[in-house]
PDB file of N, CA and C in Angstrom:
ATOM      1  N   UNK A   1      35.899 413.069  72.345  1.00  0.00           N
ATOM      2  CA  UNK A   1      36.192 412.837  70.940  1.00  0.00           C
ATOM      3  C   UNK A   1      37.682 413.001  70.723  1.00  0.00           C
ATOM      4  N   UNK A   2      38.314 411.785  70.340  1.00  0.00           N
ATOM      5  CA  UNK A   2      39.880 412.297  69.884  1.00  0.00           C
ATOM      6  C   UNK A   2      40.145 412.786  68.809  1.00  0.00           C
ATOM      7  N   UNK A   3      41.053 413.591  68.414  1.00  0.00           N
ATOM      8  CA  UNK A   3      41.022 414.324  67.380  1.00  0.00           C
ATOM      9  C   UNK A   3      41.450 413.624  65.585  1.00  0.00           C
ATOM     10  N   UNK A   4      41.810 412.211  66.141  1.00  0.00           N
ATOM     11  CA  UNK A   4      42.318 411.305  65.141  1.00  0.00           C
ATOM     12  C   UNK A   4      40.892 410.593  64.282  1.00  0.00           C
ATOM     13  N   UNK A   5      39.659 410.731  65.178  1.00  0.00           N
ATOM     14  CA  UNK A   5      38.564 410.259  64.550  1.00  0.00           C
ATOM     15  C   UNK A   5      37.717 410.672  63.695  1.00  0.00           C
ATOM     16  N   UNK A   6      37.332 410.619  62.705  1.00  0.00           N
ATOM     17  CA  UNK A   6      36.965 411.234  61.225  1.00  0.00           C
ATOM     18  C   UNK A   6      35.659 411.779  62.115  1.00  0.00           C
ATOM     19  N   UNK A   7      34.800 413.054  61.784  1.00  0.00           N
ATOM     20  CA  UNK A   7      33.762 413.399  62.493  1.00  0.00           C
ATOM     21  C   UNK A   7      32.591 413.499  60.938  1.00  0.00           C
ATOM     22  N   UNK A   8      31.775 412.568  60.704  1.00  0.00           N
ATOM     23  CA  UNK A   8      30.205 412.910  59.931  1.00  0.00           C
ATOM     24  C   UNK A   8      29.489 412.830  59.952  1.00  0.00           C
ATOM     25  N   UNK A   9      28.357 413.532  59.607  1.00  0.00           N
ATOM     26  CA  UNK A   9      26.891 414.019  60.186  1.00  0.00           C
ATOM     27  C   UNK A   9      26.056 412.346  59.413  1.00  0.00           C
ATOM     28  N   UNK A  10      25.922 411.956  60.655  1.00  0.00           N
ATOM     29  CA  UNK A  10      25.243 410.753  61.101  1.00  0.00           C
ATOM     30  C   UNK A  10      23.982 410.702  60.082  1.00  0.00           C
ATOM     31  N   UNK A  11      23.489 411.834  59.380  1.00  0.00           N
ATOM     32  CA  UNK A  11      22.191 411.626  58.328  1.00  0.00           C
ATOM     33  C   UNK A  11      22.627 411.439  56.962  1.00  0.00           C
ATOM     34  N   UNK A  12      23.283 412.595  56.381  1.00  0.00           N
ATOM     35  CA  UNK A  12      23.726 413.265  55.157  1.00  0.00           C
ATOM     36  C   UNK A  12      25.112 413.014  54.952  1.00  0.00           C
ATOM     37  N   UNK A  13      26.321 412.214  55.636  1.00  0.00           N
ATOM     38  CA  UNK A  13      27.527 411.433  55.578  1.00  0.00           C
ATOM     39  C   UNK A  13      28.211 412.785  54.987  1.00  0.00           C
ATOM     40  N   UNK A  14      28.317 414.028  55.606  1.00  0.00           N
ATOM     41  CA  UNK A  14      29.169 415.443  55.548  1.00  0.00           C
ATOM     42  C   UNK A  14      30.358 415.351  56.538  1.00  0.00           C
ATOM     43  N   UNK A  15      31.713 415.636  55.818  1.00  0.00           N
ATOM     44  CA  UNK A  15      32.575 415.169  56.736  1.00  0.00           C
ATOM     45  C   UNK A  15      32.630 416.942  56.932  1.00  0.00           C
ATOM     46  N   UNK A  16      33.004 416.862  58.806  1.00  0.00           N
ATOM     47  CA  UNK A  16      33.466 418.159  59.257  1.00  0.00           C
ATOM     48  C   UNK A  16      34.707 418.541  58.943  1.00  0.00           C
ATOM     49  N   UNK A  17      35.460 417.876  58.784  1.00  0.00           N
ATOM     50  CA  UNK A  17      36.782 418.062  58.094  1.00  0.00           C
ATOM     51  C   UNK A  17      36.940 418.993  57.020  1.00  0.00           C
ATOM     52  N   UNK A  18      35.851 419.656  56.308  1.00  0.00           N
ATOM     53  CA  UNK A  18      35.826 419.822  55.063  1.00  0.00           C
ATOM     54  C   UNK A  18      34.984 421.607  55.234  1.00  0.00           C
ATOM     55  N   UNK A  19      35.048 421.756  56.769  1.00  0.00           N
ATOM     56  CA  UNK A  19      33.896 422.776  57.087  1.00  0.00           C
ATOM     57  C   UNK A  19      35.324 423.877  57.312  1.00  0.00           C
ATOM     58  N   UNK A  20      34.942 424.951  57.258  1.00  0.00           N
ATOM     59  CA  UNK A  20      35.826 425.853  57.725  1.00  0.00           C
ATOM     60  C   UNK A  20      35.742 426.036  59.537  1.00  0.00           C
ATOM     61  N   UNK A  21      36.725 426.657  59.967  1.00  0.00           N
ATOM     62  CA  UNK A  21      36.711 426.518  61.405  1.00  0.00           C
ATOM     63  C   UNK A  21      35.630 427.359  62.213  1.00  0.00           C
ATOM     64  N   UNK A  22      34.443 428.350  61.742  1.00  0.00           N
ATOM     65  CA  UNK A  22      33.317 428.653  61.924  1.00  0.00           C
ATOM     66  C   UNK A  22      32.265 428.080  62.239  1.00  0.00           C
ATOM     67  N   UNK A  23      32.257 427.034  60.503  1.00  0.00           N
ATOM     68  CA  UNK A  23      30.637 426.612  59.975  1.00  0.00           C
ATOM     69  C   UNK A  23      31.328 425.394  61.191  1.00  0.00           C
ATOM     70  N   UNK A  24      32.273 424.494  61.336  1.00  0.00           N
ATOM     71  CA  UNK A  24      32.328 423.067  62.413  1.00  0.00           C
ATOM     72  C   UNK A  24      31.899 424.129  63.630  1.00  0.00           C
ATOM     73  N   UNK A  25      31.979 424.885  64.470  1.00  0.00           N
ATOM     74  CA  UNK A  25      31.337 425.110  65.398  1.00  0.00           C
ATOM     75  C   UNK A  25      30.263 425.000  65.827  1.00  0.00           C
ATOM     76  N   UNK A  26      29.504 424.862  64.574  1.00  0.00           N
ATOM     77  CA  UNK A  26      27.688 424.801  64.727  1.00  0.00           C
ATOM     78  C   UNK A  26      27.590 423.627  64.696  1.00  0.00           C
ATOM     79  N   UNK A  27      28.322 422.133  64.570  1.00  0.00           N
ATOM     80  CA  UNK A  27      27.793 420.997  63.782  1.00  0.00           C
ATOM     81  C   UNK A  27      27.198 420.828  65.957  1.00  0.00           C
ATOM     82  N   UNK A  28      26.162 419.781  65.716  1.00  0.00           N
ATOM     83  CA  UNK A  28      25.198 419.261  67.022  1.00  0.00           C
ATOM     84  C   UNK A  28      26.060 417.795  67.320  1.00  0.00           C
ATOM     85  N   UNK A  29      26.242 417.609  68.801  1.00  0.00           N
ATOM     86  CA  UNK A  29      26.472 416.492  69.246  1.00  0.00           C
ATOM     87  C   UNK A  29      25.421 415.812  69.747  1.00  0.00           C
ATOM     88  N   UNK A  30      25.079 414.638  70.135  1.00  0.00           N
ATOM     89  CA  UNK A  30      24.685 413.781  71.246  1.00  0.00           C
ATOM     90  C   UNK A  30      25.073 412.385  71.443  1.00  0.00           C
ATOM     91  N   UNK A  31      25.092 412.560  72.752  1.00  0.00           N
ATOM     92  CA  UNK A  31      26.067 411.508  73.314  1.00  0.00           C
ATOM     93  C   UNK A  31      25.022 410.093  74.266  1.00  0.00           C
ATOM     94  N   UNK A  32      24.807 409.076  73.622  1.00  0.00           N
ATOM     95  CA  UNK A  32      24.033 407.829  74.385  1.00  0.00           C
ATOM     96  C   UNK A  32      24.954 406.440  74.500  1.00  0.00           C
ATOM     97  N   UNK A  33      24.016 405.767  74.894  1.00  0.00           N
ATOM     98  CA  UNK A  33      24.704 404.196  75.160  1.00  0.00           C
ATOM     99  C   UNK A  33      25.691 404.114  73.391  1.00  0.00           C
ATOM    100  N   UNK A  34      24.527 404.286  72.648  1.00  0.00           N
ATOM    101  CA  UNK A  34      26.205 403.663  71.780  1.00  0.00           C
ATOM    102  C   UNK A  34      26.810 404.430  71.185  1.00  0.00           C
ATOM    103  N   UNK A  35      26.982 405.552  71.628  1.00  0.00           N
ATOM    104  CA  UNK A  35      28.285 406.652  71.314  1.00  0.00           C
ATOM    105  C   UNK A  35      28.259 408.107  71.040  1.00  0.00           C
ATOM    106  N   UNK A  36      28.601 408.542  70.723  1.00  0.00           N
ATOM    107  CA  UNK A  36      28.591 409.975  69.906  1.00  0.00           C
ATOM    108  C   UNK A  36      27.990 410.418  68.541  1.00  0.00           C
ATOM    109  N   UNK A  37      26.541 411.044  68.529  1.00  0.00           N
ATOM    110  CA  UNK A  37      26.131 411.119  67.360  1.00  0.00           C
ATOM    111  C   UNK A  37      26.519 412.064  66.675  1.00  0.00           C
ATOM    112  N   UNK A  38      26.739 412.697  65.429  1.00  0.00           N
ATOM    113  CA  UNK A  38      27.042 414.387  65.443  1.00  0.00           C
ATOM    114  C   UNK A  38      26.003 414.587  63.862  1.00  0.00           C
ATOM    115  N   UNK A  39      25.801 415.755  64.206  1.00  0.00           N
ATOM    116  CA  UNK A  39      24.736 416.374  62.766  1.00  0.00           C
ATOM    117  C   UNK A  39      25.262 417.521  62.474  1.00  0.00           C
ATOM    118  N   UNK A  40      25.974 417.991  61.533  1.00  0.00           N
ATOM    119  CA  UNK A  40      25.978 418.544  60.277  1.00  0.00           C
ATOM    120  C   UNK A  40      24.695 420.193  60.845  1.00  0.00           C
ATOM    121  N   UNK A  41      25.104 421.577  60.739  1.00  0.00           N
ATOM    122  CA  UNK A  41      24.219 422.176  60.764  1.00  0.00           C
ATOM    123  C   UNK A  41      23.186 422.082  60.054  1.00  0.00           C
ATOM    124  N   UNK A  42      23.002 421.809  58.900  1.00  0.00           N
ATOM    125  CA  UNK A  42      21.799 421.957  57.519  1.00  0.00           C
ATOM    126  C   UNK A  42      20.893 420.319  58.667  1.00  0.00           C
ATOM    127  N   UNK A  43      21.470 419.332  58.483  1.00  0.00           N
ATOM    128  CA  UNK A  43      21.019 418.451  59.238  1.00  0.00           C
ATOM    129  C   UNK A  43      19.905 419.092  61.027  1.00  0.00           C
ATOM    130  N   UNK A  44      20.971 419.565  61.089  1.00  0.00           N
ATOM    131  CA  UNK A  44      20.692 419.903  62.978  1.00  0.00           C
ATOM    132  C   UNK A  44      19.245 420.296  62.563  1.00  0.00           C
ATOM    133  N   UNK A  45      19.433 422.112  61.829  1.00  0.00           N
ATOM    134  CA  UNK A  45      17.924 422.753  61.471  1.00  0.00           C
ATOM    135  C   UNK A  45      16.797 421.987  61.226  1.00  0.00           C
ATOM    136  N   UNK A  46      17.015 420.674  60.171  1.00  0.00           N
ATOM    137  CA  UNK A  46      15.910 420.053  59.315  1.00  0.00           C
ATOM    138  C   UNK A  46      15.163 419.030  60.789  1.00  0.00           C
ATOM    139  N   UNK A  47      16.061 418.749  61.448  1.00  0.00           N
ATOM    140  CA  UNK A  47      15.292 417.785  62.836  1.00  0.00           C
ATOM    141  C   UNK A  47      15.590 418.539  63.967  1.00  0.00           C
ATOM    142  N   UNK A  48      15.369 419.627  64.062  1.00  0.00           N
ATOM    143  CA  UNK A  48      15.153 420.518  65.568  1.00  0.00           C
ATOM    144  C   UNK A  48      13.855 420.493  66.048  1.00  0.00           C
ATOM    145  N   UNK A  49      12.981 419.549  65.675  1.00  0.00           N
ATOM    146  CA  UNK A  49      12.021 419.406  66.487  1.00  0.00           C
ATOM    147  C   UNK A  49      11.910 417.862  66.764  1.00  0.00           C
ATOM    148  N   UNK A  50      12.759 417.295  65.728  1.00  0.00           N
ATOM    149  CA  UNK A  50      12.626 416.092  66.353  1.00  0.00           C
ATOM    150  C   UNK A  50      13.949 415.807  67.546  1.00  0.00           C
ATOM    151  N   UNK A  51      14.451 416.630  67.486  1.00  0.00           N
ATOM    152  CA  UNK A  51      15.618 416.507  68.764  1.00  0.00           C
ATOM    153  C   UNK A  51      15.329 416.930  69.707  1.00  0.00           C
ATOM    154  N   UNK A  52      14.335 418.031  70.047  1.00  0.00           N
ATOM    155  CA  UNK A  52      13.831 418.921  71.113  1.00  0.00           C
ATOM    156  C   UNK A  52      12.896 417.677  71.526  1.00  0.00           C
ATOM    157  N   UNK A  53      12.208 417.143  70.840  1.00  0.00           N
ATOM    158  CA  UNK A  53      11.200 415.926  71.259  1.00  0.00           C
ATOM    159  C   UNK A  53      11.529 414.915  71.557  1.00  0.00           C
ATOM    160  N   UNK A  54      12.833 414.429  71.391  1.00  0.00           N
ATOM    161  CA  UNK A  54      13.496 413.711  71.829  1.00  0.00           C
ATOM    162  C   UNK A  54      13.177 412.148  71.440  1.00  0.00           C
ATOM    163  N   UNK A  55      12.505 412.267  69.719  1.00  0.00           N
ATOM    164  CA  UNK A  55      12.118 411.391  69.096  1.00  0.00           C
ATOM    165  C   UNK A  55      13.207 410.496  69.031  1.00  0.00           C
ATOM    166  N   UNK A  56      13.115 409.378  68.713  1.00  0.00           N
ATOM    167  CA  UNK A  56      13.889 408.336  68.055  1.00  0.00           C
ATOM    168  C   UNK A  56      14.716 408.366  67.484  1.00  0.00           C
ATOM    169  N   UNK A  57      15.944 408.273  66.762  1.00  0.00           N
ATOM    170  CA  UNK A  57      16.070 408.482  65.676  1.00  0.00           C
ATOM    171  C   UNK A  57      15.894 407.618  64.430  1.00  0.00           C
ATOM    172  N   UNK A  58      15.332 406.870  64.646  1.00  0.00           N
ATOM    173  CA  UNK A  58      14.630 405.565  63.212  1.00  0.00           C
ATOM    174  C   UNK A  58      13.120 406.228  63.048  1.00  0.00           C
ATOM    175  N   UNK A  59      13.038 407.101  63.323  1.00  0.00           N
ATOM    176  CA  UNK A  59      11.455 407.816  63.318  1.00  0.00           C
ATOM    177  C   UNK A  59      11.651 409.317  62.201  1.00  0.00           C
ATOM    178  N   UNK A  60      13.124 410.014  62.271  1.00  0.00           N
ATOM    179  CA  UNK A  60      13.290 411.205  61.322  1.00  0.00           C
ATOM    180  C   UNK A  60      13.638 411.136  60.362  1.00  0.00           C
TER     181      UNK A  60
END
């Protein structure tokens, strides 16, 4: 990730930019064919079972 690229939670459009340098520690990555996803902690919690399951994401 370069540091010039805006980072927001791929569900809820929360820019990390806006997090203090704590709460961005928690935000979730994943990385596939088309790129870098990232979720927002409040996000991460609400689909931690659909990430552990390794559901879809057009399914959460």
């Amino acid at each position: 990730m370069s540091t010039s690229e805006p980072v927001r939670c791929e569900r809820c459009g929360r820019d990390r930019a806006e997090d203090t340098d704590a709460e961005a520690l928690a935000w979730a990555s994943d990385t596939d064919d088309s790129g870098t996803h990232w979720l927002c902690p409040s996000c991460a919690r609400r689909h931690v079972r659909d990430i552990e399951g390794k559901l879809p994401r057009e399914y959460w």
